[in-house]
Structures are given as structure tokens and as C-alpha cells.
ModelCIF file with pLDDT and N, C-alpha, C, O atoms, coordinates in Angstrom:
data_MODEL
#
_entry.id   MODEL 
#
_entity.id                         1 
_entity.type                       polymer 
_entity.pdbx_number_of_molecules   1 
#
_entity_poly.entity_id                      1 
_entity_poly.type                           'polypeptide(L)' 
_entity_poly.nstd_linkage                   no 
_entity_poly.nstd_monomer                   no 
_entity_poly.pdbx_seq_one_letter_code       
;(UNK)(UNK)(UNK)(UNK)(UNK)(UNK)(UNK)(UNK)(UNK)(UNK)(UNK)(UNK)(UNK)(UNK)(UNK)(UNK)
(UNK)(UNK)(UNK)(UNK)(UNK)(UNK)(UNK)(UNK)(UNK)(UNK)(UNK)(UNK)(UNK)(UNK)(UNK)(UNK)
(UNK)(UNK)(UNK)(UNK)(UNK)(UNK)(UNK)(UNK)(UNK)(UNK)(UNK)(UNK)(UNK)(UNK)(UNK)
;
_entity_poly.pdbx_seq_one_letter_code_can   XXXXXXXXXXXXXXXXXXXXXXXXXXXXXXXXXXXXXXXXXXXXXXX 
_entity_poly.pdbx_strand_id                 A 
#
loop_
_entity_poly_seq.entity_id 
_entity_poly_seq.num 
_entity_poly_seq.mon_id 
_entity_poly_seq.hetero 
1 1  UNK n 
1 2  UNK n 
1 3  UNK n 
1 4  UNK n 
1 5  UNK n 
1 6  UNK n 
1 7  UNK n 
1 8  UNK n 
1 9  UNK n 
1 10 UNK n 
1 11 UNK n 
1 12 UNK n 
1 13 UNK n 
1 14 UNK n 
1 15 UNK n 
1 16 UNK n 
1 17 UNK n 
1 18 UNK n 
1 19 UNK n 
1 20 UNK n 
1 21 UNK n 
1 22 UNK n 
1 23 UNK n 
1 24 UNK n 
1 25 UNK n 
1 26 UNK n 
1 27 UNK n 
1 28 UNK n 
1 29 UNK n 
1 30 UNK n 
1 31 UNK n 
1 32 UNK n 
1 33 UNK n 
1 34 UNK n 
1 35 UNK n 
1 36 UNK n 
1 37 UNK n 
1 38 UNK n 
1 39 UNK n 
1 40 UNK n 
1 41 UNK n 
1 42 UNK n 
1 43 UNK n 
1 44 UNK n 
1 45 UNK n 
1 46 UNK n 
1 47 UNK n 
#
_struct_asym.id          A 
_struct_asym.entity_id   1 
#
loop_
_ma_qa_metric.id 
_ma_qa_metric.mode 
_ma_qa_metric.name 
_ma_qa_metric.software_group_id 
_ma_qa_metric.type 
1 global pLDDT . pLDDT 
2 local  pLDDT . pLDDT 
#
_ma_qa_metric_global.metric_id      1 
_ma_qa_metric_global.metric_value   95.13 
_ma_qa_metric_global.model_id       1 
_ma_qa_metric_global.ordinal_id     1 
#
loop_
_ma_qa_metric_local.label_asym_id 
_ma_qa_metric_local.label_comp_id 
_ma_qa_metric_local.label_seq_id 
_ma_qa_metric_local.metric_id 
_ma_qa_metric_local.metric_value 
_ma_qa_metric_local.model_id 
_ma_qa_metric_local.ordinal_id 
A UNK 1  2 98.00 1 1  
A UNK 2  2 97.00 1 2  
A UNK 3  2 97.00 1 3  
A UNK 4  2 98.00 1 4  
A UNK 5  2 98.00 1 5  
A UNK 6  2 98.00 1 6  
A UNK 7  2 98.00 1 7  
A UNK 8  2 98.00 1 8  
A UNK 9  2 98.00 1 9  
A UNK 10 2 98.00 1 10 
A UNK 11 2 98.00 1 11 
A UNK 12 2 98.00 1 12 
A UNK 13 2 98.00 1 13 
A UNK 14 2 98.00 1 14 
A UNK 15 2 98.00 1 15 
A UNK 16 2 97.00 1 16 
A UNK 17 2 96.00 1 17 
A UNK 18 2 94.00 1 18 
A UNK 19 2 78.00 1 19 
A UNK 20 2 74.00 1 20 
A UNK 21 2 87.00 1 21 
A UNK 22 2 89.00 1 22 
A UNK 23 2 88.00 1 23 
A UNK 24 2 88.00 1 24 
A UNK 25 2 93.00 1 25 
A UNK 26 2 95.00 1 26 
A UNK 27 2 97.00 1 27 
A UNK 28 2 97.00 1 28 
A UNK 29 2 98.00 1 29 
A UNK 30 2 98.00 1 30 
A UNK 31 2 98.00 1 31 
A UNK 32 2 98.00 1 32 
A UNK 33 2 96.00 1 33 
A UNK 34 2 92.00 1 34 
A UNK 35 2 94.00 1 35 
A UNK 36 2 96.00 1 36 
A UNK 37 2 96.00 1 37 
A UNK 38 2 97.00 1 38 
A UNK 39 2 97.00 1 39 
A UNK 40 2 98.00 1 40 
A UNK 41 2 98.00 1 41 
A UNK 42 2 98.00 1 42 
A UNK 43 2 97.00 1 43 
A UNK 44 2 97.00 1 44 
A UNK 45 2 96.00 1 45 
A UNK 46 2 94.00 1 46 
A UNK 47 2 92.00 1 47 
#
loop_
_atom_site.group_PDB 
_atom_site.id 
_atom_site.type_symbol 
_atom_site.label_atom_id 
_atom_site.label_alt_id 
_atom_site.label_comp_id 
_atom_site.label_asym_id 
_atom_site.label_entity_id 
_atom_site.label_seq_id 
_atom_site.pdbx_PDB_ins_code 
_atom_site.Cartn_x 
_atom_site.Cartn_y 
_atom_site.Cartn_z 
_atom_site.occupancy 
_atom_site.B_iso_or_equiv 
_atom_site.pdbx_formal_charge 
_atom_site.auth_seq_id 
_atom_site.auth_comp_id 
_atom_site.auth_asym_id 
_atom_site.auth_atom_id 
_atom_site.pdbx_PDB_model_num 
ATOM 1   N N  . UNK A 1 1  ? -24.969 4.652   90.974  1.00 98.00 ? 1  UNK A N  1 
ATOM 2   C CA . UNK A 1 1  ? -24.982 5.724   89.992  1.00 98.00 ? 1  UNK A CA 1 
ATOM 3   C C  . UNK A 1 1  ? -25.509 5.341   88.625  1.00 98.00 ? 1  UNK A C  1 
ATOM 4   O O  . UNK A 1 1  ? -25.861 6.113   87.732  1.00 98.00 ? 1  UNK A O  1 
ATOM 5   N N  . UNK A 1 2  ? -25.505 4.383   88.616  1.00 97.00 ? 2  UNK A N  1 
ATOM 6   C CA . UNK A 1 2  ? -26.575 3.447   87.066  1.00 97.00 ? 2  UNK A CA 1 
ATOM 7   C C  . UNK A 1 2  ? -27.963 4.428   86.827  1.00 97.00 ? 2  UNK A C  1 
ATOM 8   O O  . UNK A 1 2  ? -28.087 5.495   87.428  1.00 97.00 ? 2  UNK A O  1 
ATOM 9   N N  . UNK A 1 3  ? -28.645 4.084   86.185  1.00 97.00 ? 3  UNK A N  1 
ATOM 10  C CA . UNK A 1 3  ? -29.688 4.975   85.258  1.00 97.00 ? 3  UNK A CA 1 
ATOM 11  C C  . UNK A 1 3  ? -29.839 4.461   83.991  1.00 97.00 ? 3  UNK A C  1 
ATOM 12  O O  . UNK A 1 3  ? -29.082 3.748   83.333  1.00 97.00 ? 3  UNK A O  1 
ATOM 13  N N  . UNK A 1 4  ? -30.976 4.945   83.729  1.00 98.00 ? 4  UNK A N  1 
ATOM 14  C CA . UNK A 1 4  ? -31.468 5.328   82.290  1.00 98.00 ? 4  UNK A CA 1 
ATOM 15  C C  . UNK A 1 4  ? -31.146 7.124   81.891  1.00 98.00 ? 4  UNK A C  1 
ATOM 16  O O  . UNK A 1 4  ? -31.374 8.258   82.312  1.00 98.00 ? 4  UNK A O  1 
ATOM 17  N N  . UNK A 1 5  ? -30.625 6.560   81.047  1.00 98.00 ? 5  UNK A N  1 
ATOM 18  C CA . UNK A 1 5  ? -29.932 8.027   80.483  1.00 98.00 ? 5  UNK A CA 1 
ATOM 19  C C  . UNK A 1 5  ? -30.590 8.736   78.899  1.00 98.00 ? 5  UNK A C  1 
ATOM 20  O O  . UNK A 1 5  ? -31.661 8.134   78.970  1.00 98.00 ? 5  UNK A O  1 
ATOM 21  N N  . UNK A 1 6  ? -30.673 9.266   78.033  1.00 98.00 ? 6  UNK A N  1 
ATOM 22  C CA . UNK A 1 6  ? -30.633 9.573   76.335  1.00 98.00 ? 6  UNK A CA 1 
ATOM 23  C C  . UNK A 1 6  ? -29.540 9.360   76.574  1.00 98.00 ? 6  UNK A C  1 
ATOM 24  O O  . UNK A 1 6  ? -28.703 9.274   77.473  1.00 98.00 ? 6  UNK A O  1 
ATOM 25  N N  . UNK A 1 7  ? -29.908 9.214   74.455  1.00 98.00 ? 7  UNK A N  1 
ATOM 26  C CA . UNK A 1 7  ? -27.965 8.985   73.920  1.00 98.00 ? 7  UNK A CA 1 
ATOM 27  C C  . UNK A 1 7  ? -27.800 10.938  74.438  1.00 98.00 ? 7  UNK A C  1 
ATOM 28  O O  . UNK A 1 7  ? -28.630 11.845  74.504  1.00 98.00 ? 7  UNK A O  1 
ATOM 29  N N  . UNK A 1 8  ? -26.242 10.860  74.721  1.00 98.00 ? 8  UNK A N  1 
ATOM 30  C CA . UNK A 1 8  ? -25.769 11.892  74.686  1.00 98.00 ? 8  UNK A CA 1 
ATOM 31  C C  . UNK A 1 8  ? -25.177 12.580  76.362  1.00 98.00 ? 8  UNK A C  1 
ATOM 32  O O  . UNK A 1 8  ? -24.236 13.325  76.636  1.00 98.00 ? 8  UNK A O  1 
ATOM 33  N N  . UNK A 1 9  ? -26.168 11.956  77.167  1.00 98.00 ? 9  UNK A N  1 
ATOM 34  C CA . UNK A 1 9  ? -26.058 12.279  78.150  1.00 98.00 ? 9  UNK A CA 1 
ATOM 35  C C  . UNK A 1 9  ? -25.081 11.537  79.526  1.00 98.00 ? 9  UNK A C  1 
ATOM 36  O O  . UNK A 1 9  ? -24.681 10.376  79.442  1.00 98.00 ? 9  UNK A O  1 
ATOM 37  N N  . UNK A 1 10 ? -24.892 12.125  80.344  1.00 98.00 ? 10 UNK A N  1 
ATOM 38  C CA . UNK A 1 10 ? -24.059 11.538  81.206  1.00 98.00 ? 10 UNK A CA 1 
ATOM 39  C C  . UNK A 1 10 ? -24.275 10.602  82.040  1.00 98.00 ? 10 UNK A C  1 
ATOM 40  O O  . UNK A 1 10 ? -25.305 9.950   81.866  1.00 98.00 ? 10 UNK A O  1 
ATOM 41  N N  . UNK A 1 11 ? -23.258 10.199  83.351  1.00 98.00 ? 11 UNK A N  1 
ATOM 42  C CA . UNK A 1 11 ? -23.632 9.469   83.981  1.00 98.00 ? 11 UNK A CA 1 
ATOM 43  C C  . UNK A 1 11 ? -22.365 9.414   84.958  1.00 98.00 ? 11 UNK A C  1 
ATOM 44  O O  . UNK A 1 11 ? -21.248 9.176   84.499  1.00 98.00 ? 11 UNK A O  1 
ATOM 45  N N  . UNK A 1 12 ? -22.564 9.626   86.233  1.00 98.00 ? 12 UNK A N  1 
ATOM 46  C CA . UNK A 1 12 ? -21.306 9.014   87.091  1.00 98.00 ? 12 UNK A CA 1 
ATOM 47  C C  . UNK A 1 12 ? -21.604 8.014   87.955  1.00 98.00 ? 12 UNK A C  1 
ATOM 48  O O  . UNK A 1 12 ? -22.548 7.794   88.714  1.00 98.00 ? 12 UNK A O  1 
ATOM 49  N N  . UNK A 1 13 ? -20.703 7.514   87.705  1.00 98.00 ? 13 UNK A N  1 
ATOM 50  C CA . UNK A 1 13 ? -20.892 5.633   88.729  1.00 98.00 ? 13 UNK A CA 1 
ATOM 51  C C  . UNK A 1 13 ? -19.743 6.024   89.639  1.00 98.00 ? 13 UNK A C  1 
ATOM 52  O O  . UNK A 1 13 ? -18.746 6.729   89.479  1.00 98.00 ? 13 UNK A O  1 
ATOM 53  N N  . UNK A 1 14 ? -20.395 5.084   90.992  1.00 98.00 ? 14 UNK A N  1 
ATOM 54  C CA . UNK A 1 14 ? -19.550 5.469   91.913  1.00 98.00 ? 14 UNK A CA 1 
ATOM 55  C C  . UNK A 1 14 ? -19.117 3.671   92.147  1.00 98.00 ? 14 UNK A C  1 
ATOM 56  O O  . UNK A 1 14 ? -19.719 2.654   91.805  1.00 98.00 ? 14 UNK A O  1 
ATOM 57  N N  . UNK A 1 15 ? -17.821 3.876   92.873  1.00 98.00 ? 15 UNK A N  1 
ATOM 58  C CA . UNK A 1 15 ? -17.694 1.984   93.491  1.00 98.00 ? 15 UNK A CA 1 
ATOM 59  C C  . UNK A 1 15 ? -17.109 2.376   95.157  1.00 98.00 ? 15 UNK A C  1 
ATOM 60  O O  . UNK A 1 15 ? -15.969 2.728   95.457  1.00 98.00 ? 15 UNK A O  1 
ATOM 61  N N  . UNK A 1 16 ? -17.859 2.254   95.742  1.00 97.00 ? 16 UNK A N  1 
ATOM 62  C CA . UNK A 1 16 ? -17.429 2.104   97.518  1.00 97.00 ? 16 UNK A CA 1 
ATOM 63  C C  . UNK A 1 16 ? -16.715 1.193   97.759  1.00 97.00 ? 16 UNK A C  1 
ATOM 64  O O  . UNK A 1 16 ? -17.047 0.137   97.221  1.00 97.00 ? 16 UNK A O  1 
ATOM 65  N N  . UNK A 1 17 ? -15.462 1.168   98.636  1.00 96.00 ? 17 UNK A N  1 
ATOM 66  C CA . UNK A 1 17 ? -14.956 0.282   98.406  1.00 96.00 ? 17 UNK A CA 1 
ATOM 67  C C  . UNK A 1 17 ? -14.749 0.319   100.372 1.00 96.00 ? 17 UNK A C  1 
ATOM 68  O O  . UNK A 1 17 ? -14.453 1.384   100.912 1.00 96.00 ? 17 UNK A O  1 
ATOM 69  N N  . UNK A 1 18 ? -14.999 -1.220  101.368 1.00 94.00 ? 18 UNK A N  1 
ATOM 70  C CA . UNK A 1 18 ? -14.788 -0.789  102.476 1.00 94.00 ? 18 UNK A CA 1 
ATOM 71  C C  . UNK A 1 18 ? -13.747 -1.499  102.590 1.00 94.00 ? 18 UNK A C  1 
ATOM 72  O O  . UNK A 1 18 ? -13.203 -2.121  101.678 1.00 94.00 ? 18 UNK A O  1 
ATOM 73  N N  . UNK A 1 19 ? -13.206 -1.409  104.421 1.00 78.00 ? 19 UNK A N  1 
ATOM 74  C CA . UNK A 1 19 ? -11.697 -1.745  104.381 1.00 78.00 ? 19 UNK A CA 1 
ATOM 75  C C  . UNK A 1 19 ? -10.849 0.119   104.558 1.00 78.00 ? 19 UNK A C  1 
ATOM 76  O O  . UNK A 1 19 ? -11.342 1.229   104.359 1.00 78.00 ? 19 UNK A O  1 
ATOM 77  N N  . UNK A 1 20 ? -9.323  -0.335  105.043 1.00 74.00 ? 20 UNK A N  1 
ATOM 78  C CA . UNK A 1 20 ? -8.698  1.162   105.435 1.00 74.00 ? 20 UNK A CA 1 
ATOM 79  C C  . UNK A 1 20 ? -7.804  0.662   104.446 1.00 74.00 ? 20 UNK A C  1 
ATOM 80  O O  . UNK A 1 20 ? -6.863  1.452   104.520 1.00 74.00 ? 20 UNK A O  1 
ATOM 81  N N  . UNK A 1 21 ? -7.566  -0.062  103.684 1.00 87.00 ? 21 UNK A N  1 
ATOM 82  C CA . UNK A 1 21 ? -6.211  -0.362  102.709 1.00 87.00 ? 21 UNK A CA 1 
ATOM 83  C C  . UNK A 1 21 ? -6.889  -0.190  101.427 1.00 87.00 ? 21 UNK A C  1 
ATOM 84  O O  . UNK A 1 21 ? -6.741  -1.191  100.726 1.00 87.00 ? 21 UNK A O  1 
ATOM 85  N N  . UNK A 1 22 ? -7.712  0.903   100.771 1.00 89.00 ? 22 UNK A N  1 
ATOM 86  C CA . UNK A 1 22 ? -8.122  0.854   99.266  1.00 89.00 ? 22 UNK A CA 1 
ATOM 87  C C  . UNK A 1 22 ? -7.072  1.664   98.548  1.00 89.00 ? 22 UNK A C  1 
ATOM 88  O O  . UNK A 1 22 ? -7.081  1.831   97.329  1.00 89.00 ? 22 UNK A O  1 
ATOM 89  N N  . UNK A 1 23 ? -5.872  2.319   99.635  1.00 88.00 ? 23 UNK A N  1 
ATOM 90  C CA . UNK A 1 23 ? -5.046  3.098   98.356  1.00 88.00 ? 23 UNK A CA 1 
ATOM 91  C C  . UNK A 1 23 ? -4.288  1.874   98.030  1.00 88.00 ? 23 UNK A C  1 
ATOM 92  O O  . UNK A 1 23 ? -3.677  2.274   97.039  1.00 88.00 ? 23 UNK A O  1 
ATOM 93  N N  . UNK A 1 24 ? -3.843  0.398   98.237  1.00 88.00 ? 24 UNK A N  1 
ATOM 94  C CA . UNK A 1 24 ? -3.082  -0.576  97.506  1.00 88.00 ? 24 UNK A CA 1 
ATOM 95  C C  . UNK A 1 24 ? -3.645  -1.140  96.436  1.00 88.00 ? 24 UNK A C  1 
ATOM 96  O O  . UNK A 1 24 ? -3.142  -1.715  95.471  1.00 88.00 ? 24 UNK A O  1 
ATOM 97  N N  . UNK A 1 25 ? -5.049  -0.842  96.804  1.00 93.00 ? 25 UNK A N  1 
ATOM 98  C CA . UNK A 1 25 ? -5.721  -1.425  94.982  1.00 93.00 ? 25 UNK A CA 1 
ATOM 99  C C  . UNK A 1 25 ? -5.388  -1.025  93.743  1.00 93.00 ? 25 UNK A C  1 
ATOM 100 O O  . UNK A 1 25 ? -5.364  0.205   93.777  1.00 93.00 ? 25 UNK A O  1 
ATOM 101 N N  . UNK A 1 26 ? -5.102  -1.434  92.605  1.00 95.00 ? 26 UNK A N  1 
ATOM 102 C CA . UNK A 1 26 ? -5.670  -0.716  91.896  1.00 95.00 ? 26 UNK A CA 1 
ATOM 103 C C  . UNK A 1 26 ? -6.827  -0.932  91.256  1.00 95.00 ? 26 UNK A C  1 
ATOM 104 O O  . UNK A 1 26 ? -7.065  -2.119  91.036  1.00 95.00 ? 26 UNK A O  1 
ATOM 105 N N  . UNK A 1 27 ? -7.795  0.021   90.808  1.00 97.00 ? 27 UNK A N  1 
ATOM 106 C CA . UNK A 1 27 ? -8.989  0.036   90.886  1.00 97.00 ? 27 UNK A CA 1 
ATOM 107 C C  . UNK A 1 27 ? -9.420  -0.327  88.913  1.00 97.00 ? 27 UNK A C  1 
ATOM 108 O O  . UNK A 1 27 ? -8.785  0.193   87.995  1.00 97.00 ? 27 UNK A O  1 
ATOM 109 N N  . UNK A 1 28 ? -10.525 -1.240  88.728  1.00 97.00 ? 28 UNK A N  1 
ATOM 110 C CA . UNK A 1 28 ? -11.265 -0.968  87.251  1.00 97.00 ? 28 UNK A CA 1 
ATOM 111 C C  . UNK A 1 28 ? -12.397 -1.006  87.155  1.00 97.00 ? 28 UNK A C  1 
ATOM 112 O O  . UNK A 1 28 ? -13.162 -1.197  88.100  1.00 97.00 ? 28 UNK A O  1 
ATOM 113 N N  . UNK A 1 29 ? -12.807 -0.785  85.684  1.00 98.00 ? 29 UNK A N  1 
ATOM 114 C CA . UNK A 1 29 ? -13.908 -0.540  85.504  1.00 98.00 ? 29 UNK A CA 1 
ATOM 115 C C  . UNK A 1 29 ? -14.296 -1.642  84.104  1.00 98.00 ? 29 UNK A C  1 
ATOM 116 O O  . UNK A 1 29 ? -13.831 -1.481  82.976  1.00 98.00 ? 29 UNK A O  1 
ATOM 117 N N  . UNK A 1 30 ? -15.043 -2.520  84.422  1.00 98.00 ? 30 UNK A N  1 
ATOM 118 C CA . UNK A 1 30 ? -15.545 -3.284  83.308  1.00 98.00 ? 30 UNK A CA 1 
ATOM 119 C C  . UNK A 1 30 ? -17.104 -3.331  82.813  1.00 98.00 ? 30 UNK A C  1 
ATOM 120 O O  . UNK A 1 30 ? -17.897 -3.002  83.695  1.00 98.00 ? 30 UNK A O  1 
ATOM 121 N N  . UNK A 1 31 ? -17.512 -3.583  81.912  1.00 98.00 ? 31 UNK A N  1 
ATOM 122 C CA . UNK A 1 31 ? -18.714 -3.573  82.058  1.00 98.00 ? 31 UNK A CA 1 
ATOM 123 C C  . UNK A 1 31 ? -19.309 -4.943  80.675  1.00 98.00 ? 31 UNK A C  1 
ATOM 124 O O  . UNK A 1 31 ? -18.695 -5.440  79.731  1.00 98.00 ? 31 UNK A O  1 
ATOM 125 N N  . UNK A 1 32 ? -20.560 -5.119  81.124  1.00 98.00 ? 32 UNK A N  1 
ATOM 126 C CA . UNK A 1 32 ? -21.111 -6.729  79.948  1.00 98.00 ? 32 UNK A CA 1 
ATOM 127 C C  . UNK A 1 32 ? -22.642 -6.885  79.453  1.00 98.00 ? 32 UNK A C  1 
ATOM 128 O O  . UNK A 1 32 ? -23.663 -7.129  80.096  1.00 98.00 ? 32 UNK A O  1 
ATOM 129 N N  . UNK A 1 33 ? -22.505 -6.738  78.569  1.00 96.00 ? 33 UNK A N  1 
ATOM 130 C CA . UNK A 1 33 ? -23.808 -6.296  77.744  1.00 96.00 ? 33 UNK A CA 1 
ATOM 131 C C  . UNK A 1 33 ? -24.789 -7.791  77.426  1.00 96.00 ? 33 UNK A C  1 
ATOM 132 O O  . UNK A 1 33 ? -24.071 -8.789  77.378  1.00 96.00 ? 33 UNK A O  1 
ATOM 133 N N  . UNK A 1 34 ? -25.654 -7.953  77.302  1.00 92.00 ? 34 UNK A N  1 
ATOM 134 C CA . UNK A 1 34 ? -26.423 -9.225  77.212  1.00 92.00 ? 34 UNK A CA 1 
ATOM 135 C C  . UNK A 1 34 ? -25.845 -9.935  75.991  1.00 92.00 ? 34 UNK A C  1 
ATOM 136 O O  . UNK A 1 34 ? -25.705 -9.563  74.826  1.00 92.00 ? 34 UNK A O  1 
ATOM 137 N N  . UNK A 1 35 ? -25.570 -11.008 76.586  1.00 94.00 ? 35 UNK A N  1 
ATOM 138 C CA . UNK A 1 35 ? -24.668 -11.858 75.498  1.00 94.00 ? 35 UNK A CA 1 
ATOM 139 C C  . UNK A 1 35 ? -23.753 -11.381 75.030  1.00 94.00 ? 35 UNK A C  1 
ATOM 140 O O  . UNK A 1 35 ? -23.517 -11.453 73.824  1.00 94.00 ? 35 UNK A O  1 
ATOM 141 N N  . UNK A 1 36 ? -23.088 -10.838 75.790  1.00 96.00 ? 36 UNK A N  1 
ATOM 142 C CA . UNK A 1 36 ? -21.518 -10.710 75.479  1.00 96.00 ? 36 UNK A CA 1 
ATOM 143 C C  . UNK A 1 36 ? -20.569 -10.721 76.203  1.00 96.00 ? 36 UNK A C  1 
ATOM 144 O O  . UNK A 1 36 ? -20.785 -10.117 77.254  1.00 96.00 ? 36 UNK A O  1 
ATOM 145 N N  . UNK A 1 37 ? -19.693 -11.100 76.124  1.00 96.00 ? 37 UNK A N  1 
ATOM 146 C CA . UNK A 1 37 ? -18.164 -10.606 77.459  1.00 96.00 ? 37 UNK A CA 1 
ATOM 147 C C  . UNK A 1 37 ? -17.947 -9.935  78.246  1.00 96.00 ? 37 UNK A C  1 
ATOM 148 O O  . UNK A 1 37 ? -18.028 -8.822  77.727  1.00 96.00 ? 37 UNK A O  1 
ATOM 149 N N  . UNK A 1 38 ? -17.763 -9.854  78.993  1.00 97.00 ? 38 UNK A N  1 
ATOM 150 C CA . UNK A 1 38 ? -17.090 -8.957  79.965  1.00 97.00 ? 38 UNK A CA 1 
ATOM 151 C C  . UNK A 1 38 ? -16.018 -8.262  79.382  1.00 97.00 ? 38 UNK A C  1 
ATOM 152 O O  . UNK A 1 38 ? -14.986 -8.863  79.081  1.00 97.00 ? 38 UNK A O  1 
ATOM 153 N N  . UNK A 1 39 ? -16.177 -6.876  79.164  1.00 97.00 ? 39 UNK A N  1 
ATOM 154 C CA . UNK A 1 39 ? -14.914 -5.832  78.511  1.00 97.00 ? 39 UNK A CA 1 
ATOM 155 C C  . UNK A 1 39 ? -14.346 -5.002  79.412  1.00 97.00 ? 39 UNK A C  1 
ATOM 156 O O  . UNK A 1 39 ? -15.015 -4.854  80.435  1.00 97.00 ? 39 UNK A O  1 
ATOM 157 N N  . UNK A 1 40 ? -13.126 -4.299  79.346  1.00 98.00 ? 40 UNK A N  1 
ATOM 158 C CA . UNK A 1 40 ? -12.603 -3.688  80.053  1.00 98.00 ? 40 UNK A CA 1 
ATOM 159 C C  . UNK A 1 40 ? -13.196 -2.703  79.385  1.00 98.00 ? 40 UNK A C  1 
ATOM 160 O O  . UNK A 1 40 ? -13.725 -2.689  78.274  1.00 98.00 ? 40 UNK A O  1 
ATOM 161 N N  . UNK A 1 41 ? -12.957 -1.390  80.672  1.00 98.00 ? 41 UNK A N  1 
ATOM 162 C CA . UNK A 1 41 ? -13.389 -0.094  80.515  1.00 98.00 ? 41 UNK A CA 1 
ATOM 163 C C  . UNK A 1 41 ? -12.366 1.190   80.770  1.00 98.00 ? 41 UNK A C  1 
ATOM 164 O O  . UNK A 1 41 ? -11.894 1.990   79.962  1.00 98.00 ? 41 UNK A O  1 
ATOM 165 N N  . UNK A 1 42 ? -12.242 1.100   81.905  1.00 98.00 ? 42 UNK A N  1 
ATOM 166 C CA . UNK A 1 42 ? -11.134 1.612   82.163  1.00 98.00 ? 42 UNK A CA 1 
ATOM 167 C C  . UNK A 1 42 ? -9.871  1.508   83.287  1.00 98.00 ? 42 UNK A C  1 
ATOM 168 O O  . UNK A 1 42 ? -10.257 0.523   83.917  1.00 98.00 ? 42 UNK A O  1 
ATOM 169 N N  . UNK A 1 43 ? -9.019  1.780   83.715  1.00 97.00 ? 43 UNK A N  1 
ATOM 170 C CA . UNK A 1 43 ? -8.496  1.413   85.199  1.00 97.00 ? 43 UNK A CA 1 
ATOM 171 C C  . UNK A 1 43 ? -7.574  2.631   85.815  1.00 97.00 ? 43 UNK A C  1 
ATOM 172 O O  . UNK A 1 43 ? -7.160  3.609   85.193  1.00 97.00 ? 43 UNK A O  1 
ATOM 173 N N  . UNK A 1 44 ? -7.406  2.376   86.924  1.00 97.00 ? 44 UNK A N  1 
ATOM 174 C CA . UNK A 1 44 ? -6.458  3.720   87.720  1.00 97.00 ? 44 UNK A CA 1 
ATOM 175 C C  . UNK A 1 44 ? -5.660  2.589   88.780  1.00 97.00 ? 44 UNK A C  1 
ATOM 176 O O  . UNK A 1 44 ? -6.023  1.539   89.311  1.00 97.00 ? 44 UNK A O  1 
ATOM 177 N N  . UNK A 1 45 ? -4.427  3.358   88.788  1.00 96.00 ? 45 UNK A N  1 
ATOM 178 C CA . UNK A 1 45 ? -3.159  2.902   89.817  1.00 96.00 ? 45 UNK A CA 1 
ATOM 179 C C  . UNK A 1 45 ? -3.669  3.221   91.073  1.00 96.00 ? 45 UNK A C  1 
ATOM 180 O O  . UNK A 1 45 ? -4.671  3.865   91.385  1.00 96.00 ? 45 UNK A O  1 
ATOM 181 N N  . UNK A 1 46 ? -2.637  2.549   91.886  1.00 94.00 ? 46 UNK A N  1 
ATOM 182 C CA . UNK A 1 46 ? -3.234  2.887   93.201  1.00 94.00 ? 46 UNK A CA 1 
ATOM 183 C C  . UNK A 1 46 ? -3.222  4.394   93.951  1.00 94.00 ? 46 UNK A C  1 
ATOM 184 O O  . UNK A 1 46 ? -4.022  4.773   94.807  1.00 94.00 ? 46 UNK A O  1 
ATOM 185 N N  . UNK A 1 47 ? -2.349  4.973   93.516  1.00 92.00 ? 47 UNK A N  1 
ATOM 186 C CA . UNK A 1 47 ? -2.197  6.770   93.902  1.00 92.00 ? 47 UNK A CA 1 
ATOM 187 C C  . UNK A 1 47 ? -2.783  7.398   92.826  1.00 92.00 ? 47 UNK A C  1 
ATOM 188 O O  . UNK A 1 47 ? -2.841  8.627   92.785  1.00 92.00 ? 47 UNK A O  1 
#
């Protein structure tokens, strides 16, 4: 779901996840910009 976007505009990223046990995860979202850290983004529980 990545792209080139304008400022302003959207974007949905998807993460597939395989395996029958993905409701025990809980799931995040990080992301890392050239020369920089790895940041958190966001996260969800497992339900």
C-alpha cells in the first residue's frame, strides 16, 4: 500500500500476516526515515 502521495493526501498500508493464530498478536506500526531511527507509529491489541 506504499506510494508516492502530495502533502495532504492519503494512504492505506496493509500488513498480511500468514499463520491461523494472528488474533494473539498484537500488531504495530513503525516506520524509519533515512538516517534516522526506527519510530513507533502506532499499535492495536490483539481483539
Amino acid at each position: 500500500g506504499g506510494g508516492l502521495v502530495q502533502a495532504g493526501g492519503s494512504l492505506r498500508l496493509s500488513c498480511a500476516a500468514s499463520g491461523r493464530t494472528f488474533s494473539i498478536y498484537g500488531m504495530g506500526w513503525f516506520r524509519q526515515a533515512p538516517g534516522k531511527e526506527r519510530e513507533f507509529v502506532a499499535a492495536i491489541s490483539r481483539n
